[in-house]
C-alpha atoms as a PDB file:
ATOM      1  CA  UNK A   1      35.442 -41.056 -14.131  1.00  0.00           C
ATOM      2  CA  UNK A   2      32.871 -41.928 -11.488  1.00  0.00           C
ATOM      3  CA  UNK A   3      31.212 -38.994  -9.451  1.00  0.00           C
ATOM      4  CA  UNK A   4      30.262 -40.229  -6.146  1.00  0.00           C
ATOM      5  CA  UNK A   5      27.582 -38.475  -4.075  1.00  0.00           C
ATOM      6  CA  UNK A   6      27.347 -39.821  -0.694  1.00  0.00           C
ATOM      7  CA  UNK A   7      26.051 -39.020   2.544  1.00  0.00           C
ATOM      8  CA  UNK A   8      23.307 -40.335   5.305  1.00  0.00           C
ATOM      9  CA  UNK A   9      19.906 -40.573   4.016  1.00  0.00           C
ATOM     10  CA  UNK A  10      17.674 -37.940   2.910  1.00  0.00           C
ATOM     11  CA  UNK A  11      20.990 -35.629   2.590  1.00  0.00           C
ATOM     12  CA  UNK A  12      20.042 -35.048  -1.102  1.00  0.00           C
ATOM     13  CA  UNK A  13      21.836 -37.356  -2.937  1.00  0.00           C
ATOM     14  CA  UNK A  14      19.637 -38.260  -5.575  1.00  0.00           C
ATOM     15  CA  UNK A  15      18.228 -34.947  -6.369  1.00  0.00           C
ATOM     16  CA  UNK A  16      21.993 -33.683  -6.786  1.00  0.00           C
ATOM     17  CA  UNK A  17      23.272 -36.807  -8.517  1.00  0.00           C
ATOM     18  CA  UNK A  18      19.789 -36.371 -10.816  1.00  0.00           C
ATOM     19  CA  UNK A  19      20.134 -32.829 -11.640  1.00  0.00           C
ATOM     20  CA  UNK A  20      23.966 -33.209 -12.171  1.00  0.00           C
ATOM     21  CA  UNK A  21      23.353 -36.136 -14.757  1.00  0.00           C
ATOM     22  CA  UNK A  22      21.068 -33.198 -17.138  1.00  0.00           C
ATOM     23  CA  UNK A  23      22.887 -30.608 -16.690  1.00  0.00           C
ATOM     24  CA  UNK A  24      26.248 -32.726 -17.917  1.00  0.00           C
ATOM     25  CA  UNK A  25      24.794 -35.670 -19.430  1.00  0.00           C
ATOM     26  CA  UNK A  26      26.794 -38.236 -17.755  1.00  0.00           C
ATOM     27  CA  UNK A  27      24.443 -41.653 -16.781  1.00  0.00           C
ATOM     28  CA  UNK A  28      23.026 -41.304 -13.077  1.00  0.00           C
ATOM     29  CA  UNK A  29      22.734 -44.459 -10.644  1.00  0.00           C
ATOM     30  CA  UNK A  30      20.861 -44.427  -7.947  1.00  0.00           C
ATOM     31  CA  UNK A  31      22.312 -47.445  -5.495  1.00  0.00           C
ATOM     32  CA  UNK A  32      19.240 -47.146  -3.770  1.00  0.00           C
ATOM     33  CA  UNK A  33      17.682 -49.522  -6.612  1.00  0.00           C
ATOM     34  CA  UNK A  34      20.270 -52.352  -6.225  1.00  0.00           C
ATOM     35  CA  UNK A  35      19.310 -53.077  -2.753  1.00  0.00           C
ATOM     36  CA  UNK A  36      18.136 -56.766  -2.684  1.00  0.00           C
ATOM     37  CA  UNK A  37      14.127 -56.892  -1.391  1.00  0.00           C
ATOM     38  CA  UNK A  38      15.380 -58.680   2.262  1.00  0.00           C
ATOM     39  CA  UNK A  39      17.237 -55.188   2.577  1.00  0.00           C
ATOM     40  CA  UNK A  40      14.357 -53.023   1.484  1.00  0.00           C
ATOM     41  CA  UNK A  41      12.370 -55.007   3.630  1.00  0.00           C
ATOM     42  CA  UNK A  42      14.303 -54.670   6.596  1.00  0.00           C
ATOM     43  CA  UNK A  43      15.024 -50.804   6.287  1.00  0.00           C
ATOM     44  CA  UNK A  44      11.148 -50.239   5.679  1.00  0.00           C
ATOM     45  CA  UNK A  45      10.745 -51.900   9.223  1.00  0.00           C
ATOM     46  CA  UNK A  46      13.334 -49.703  10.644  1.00  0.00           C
ATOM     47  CA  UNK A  47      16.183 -52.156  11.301  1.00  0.00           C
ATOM     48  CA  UNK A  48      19.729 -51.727  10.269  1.00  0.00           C
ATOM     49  CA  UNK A  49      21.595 -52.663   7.405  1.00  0.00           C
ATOM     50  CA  UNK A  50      24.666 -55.048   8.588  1.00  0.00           C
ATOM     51  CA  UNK A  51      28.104 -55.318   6.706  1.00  0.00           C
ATOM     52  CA  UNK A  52      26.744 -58.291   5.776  1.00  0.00           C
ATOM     53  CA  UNK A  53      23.506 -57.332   4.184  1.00  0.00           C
ATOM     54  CA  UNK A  54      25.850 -54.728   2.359  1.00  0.00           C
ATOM     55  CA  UNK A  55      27.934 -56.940   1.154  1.00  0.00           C
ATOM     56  CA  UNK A  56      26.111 -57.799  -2.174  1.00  0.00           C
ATOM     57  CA  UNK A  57      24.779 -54.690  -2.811  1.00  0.00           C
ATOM     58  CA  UNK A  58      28.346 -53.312  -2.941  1.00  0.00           C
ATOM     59  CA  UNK A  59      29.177 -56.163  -5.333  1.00  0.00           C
ATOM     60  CA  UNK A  60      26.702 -55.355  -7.785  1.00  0.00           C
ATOM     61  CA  UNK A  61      27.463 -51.346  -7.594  1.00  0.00           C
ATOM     62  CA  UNK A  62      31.163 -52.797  -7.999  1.00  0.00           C
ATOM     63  CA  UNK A  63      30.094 -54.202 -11.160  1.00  0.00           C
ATOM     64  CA  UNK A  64      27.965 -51.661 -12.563  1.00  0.00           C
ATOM     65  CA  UNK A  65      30.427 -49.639 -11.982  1.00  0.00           C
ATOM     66  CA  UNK A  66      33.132 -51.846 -13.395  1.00  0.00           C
ATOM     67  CA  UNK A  67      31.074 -52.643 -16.874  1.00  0.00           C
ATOM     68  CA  UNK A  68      30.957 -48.365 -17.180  1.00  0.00           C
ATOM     69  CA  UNK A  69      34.409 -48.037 -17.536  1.00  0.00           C
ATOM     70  CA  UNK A  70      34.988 -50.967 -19.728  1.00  0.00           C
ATOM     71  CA  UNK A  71      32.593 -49.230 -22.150  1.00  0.00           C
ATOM     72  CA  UNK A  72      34.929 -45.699 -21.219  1.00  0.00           C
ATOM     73  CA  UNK A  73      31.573 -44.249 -19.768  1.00  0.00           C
ATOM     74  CA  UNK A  74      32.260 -41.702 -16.925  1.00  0.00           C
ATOM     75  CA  UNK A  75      29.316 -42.083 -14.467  1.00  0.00           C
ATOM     76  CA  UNK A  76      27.659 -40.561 -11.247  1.00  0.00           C
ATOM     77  CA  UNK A  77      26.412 -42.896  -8.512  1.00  0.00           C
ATOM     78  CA  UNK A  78      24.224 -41.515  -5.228  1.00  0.00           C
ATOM     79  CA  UNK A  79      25.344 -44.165  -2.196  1.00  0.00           C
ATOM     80  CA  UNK A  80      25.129 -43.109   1.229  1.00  0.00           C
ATOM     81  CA  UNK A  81      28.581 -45.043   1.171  1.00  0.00           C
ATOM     82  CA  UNK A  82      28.675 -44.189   4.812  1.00  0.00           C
ATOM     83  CA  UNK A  83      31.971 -46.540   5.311  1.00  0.00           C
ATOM     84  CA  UNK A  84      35.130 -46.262   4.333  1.00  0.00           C
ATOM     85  CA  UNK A  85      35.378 -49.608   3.630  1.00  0.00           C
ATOM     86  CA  UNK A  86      32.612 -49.272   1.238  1.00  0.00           C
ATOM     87  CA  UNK A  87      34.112 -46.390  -0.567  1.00  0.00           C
ATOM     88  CA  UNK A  88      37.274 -48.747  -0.681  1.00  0.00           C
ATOM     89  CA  UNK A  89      35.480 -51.194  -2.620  1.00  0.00           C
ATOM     90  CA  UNK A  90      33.572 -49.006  -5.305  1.00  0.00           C
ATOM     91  CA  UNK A  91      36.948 -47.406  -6.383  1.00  0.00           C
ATOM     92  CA  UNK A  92      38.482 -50.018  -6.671  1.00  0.00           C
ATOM     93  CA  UNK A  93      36.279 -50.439  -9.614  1.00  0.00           C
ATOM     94  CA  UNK A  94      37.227 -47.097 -11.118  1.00  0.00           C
ATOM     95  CA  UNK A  95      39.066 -43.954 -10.325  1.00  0.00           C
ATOM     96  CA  UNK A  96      36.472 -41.683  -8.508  1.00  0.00           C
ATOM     97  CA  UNK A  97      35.662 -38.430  -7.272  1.00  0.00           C
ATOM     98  CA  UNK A  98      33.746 -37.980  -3.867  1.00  0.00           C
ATOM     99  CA  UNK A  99      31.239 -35.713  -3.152  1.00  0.00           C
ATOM    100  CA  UNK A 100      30.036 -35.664   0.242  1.00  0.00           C
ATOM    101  CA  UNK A 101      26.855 -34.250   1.116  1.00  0.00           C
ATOM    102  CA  UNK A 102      27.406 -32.977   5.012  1.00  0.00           C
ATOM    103  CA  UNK A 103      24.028 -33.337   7.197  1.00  0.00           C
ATOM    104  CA  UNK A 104      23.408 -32.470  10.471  1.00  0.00           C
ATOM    105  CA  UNK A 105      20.608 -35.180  12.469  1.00  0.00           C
ATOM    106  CA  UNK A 106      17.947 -32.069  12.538  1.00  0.00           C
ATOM    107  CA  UNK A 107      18.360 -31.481   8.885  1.00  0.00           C
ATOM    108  CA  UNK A 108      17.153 -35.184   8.015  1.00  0.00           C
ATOM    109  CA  UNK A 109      14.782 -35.406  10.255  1.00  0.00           C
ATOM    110  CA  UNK A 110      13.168 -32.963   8.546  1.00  0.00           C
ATOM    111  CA  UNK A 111      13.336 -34.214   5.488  1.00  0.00           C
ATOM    112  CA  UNK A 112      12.381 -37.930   6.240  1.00  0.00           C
ATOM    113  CA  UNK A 113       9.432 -36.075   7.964  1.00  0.00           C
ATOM    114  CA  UNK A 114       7.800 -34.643   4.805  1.00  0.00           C
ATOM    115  CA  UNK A 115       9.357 -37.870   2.465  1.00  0.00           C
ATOM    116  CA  UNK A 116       6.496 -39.942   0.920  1.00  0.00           C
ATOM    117  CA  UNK A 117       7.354 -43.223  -0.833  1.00  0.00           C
ATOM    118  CA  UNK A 118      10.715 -44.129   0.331  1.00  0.00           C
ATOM    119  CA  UNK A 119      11.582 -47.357   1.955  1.00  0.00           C
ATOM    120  CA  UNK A 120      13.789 -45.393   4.308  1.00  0.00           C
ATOM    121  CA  UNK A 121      12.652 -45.572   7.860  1.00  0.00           C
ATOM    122  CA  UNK A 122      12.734 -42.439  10.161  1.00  0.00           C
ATOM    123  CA  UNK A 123      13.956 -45.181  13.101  1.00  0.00           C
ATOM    124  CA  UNK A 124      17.261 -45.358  10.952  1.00  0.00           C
ATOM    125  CA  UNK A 125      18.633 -41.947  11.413  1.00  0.00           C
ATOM    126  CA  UNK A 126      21.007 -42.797  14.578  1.00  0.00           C
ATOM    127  CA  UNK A 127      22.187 -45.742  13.132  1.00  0.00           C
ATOM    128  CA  UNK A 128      22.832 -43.882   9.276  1.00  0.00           C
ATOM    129  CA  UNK A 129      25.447 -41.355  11.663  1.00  0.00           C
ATOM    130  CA  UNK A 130      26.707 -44.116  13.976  1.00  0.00           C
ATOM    131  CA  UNK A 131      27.643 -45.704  10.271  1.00  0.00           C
ATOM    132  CA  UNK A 132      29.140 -42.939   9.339  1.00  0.00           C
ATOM    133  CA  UNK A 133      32.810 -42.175   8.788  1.00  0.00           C
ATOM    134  CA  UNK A 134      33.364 -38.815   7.195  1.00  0.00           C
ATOM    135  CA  UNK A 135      35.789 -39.129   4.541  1.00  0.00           C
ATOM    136  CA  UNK A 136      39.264 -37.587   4.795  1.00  0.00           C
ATOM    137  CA  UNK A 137      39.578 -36.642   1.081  1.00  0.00           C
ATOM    138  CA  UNK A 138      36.532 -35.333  -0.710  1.00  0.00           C
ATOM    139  CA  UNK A 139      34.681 -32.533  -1.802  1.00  0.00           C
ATOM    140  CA  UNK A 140      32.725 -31.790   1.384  1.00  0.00           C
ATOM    141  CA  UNK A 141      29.356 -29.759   0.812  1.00  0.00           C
ATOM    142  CA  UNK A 142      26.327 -28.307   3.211  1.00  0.00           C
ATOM    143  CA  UNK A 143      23.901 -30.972   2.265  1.00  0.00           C
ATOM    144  CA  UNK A 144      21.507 -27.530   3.584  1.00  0.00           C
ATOM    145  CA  UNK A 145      22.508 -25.732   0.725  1.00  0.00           C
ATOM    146  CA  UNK A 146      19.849 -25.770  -2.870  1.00  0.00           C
ATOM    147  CA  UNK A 147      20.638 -28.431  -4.820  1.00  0.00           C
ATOM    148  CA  UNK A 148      21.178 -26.514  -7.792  1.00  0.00           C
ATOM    149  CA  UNK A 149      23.693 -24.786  -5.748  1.00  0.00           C
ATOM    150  CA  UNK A 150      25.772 -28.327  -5.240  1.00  0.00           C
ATOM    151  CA  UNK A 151      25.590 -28.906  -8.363  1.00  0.00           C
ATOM    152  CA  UNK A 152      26.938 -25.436  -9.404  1.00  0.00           C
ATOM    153  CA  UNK A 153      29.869 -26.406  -7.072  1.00  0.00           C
ATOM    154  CA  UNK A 154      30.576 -29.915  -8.641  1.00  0.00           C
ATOM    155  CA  UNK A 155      30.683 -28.823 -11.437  1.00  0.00           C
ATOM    156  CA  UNK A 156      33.204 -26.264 -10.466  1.00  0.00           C
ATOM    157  CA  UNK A 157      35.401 -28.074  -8.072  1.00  0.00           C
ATOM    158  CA  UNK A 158      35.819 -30.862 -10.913  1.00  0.00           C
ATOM    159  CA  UNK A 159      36.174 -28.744 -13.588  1.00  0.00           C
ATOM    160  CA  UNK A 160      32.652 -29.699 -15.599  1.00  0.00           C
ATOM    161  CA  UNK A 161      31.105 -26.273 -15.598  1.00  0.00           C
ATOM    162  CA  UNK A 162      32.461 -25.745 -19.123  1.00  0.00           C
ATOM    163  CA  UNK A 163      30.868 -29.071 -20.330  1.00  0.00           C
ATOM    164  CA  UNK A 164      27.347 -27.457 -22.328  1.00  0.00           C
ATOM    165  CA  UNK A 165      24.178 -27.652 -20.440  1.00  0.00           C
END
């Protein structure tokens, strides 16, 4: 099974997809660390990602994702995902489960605000929810909320609060 956590930047999807990897001890990907360096470079300097530039990073998640369940591995992946089109391609890879992470624009400005270290410019935050197409079928939950509360609710909703911490 693949977990995905997705949502705009900054909506917590690391920190939930982190914590959710110890507390079931499931291997966590962060797609953050398959951008190529053009993209990195181009978010840092507050332009867009295209479909384009997207286009190989979703290959390679594709295919991470695709050697995990050849080995019968479940997984968890953070991707903002923001498309459905994207979504589209990563399950085609493997059955999934979504987890969106719902964020208002005030929310993330906040938290870009106080971020230190990530590539992720605060220019980007109109274009991350101009991106965005909410998905029609997934577990939808208050990015606002303590991530330790998501996670309790994962692990609910998909039936993993009985694996052992």
């Amino acid at each position: 099974m693949l977990i995905l956590i997705m949502g705009v930047t900054a909506s917590g999807k690391t920190t939930v997809g982190t914590l959710l990897s110890r507390a079931i001890k499931w291997p966590f990907f962060d797609a953050d660390e398959f951008h190529s360096p053009a993209n990195v470079a181009k978010m840092r300097s507050g332009v867009p990602l295209s479909d384009a530039d997207r286009i190989p990073w979703i290959a390679s998640l594709r295919a991470l994702i695709s050697e995990q369940t050849l080995r019968n591995e479940n997984v968890i992946l953070a991707c903002s995902a923001l498309k459905a089109s994207y979504r589209d391609a990563l399950a085609s890879a493997a059955p999934l489960e979504l987890i969106y992470l719902k964020a208002d624009p005030e929310l993330i400005r906040a938290r870009l605000g106080s971020r230190k270290g990530h590539f992720m410019s605060p220019d980007l935050i109109e274009s991350q929810f101009l991106d965005l197409e909410e998905p029609q079928v997934a577990i939808t939950i208050p990015a606002s909320l303590p991530p330790e509360e998501i996670v309790g609710i994962i692990r609910f909703k998909l039936g993993l609060d009985r694996l052992d911490d």
